[in-house]
C-alpha atoms as a PDB file:
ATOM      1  CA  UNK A   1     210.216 -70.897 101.217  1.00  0.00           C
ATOM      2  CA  UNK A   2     207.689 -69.623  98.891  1.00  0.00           C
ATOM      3  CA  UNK A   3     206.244 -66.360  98.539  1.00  0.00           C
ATOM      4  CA  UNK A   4     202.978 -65.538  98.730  1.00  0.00           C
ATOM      5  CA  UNK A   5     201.334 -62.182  97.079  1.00  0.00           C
ATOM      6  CA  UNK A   6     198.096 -60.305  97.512  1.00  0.00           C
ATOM      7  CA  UNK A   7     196.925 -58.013  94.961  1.00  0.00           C
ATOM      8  CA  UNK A   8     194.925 -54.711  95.672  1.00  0.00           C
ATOM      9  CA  UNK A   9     193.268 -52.523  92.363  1.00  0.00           C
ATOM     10  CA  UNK A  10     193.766 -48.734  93.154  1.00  0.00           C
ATOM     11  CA  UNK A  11     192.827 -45.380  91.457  1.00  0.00           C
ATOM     12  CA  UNK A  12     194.614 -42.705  91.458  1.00  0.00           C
ATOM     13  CA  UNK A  13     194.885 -38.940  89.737  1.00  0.00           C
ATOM     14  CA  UNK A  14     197.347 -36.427  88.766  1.00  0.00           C
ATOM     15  CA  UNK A  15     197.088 -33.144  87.250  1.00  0.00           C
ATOM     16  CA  UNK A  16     200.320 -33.325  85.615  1.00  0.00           C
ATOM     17  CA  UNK A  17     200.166 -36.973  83.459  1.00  0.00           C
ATOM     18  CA  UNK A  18     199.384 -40.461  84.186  1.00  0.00           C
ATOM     19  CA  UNK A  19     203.151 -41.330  84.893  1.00  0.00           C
ATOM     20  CA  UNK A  20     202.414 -38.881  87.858  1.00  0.00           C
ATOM     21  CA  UNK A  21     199.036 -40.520  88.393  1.00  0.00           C
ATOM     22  CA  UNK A  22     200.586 -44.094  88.897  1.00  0.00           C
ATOM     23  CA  UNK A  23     203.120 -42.873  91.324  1.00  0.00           C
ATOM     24  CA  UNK A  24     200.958 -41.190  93.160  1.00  0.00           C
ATOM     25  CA  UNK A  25     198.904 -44.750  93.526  1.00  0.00           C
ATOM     26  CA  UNK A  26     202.050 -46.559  94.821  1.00  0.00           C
ATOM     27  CA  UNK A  27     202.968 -43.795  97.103  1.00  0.00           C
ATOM     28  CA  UNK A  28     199.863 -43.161  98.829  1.00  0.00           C
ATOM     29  CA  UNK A  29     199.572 -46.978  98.937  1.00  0.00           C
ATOM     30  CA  UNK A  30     203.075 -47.488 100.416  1.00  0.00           C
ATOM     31  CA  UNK A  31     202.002 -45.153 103.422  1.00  0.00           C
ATOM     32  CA  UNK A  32     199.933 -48.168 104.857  1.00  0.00           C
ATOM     33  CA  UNK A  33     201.283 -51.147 102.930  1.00  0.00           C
ATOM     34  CA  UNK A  34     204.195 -52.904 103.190  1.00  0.00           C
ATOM     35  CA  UNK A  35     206.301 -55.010 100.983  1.00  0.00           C
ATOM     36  CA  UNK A  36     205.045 -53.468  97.642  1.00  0.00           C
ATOM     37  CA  UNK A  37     206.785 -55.452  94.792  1.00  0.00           C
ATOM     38  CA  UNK A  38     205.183 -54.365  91.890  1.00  0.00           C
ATOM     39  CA  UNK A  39     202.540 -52.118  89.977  1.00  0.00           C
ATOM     40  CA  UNK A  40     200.799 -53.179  86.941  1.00  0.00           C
ATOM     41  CA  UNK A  41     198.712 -50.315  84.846  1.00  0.00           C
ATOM     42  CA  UNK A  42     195.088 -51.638  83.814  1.00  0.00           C
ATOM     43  CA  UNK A  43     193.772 -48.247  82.379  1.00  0.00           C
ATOM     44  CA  UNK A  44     194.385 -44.801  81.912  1.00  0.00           C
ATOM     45  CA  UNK A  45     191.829 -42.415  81.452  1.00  0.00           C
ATOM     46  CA  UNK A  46     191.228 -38.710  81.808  1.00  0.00           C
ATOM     47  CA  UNK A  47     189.113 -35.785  82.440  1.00  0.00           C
ATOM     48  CA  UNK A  48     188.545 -33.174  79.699  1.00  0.00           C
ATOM     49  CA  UNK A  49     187.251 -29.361  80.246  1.00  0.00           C
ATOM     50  CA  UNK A  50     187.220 -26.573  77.858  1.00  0.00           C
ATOM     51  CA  UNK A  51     188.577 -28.904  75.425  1.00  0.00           C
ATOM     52  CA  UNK A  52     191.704 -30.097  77.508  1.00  0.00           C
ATOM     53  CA  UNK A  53     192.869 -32.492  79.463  1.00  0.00           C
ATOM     54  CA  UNK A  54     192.317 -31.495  83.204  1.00  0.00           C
ATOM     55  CA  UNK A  55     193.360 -34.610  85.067  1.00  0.00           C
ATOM     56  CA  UNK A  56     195.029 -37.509  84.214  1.00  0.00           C
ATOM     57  CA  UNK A  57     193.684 -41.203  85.957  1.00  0.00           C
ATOM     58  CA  UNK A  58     195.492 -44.532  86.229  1.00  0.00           C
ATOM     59  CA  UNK A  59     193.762 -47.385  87.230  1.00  0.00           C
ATOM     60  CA  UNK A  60     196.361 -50.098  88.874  1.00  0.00           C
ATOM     61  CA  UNK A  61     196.896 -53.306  90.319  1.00  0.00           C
ATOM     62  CA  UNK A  62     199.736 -53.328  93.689  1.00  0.00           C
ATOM     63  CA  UNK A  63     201.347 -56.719  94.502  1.00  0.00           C
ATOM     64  CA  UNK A  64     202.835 -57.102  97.816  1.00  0.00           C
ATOM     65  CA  UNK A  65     203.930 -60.061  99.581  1.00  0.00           C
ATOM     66  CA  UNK A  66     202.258 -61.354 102.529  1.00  0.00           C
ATOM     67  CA  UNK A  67     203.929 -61.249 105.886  1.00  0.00           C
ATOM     68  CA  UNK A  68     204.483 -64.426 107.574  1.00  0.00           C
ATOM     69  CA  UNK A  69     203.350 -63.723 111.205  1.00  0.00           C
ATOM     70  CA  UNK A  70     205.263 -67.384 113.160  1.00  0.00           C
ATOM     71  CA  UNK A  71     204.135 -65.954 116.136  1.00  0.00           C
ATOM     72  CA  UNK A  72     200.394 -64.721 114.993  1.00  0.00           C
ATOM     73  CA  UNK A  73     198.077 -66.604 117.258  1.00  0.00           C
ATOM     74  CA  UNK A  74     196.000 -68.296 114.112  1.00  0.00           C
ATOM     75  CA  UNK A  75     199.572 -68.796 112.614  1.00  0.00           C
ATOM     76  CA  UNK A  76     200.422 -70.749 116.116  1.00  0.00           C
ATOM     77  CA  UNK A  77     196.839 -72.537 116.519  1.00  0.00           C
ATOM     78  CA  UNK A  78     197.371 -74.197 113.385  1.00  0.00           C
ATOM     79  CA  UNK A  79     200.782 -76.027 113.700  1.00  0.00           C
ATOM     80  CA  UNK A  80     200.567 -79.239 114.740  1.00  0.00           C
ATOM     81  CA  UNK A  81     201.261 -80.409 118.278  1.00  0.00           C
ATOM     82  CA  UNK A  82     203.868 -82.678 118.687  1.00  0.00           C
END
């Protein structure tokens, strides 16, 4: 069988560092999603004040594989009748 994956592009913060910052993407994220396989950092970035860094910002994008429904009623409407 082959797998199929969607990919989602999230932002996420930290006030610690942007290790922080991406976990706190894929944890958030993993409240809702399911099947997270992967996390791939596009950017980091951060906010300065007073001359220091403030907050820390990852940009990311989440794989996760798509659930095969066999008994989703698009999933059914679309195998052919024998």
């Amino acid at each position: 069988m082959h797998t199929v994956a969607n990919v989602i592009e999230l932002v996420a913060d930290s006030d610690t560092g942007w290790v922080d910052a991406v976990q706190n993407a894929v944890a958030e994220a993993s409240r809702t999603v399911r099947n997270i396989t992967g996390v791939e950092v596009t950017n980091l970035t951060a906010i300065v004040e007073d001359g220091r860094v403030a907050s820390y910002r990852a940009n990311v994008n989440l794989a996760f594989k798509v659930d095969r429904d066999e008994h989703h009623p698009i999933a059914d409407s679309a195998r052919p009748r024998i």
